[in-house]
C-alpha atoms as a PDB file:
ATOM      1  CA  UNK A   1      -8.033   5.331   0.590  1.00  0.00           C
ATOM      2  CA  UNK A   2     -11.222   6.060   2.119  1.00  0.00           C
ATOM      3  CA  UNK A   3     -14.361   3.432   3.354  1.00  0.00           C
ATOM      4  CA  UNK A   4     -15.845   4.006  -0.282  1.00  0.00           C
ATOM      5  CA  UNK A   5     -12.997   2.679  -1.998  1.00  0.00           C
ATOM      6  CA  UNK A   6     -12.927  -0.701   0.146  1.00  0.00           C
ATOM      7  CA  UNK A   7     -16.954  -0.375  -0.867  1.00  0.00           C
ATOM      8  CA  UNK A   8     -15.915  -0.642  -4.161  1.00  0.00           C
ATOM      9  CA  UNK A   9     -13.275  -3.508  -3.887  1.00  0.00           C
ATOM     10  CA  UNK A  10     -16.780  -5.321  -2.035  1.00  0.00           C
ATOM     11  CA  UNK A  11     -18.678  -4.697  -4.685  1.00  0.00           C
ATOM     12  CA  UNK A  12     -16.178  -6.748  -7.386  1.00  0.00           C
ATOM     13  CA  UNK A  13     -16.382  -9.637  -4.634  1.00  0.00           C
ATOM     14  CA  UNK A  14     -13.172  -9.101  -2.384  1.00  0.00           C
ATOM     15  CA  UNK A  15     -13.567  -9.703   0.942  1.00  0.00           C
ATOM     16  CA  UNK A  16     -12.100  -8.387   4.085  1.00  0.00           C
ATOM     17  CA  UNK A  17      -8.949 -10.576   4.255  1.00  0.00           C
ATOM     18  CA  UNK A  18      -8.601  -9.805   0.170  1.00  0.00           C
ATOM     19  CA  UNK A  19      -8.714  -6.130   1.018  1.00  0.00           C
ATOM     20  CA  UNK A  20      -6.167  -6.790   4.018  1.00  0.00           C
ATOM     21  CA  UNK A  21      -4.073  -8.379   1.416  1.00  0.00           C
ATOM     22  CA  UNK A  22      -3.752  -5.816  -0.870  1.00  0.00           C
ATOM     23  CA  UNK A  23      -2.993  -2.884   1.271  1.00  0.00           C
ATOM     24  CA  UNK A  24      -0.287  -4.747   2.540  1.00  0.00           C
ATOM     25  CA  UNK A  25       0.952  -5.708  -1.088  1.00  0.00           C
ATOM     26  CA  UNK A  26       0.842  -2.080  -1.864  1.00  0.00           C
ATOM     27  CA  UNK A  27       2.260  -0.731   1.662  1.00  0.00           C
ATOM     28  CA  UNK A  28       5.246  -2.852   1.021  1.00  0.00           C
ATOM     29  CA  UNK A  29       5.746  -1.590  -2.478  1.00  0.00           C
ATOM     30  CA  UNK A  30       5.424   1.643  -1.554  1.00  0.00           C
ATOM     31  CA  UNK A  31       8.085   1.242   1.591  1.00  0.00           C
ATOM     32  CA  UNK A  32      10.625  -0.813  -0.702  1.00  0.00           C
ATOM     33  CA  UNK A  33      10.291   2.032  -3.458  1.00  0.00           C
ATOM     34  CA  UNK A  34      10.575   5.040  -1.177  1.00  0.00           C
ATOM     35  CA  UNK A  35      13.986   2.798   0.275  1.00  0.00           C
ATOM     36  CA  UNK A  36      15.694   1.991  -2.885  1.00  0.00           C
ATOM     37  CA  UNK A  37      14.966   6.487  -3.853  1.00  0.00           C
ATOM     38  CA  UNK A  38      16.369   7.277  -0.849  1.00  0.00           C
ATOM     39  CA  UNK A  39      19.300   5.380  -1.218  1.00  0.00           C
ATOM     40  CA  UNK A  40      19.511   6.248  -4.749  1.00  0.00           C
ATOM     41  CA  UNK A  41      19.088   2.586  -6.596  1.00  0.00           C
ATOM     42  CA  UNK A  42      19.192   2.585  -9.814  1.00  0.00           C
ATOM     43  CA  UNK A  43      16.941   0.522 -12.878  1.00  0.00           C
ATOM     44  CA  UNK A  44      18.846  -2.700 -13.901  1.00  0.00           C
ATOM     45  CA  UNK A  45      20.336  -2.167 -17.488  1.00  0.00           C
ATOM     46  CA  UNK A  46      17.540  -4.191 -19.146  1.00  0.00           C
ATOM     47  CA  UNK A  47      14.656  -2.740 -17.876  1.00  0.00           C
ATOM     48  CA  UNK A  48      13.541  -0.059 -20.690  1.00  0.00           C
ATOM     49  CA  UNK A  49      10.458   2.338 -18.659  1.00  0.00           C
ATOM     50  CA  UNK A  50       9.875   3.829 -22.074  1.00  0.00           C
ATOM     51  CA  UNK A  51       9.028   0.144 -23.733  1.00  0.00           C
END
């Protein structure tokens, strides 16, 4: 992410606490993904990627 991209997210209206909240949404995606790889969690049964 560079300052252009938070330009951007200005531009469609977000603020500075909107554009606080989602890095942080996305940061903790990102952590709890990299987790459950690393410890080699698998999909539930139902969920179908290819759907």
């Amino acid at each position: 992410m560079v300052a252009d991209d938070v330009e951007a997210l200005r531009r469609v209206g977000l603020d500075d606490r909107d554009v606080l909240d989602v890095v942080q949404v996305v940061a903790y995606y990102a952590y709890a993904n990299r987790i459950a790889d690393g410890l080699g969690v698998r999909l539930e049964p139902w969920f179908d990627p290819e759907a």
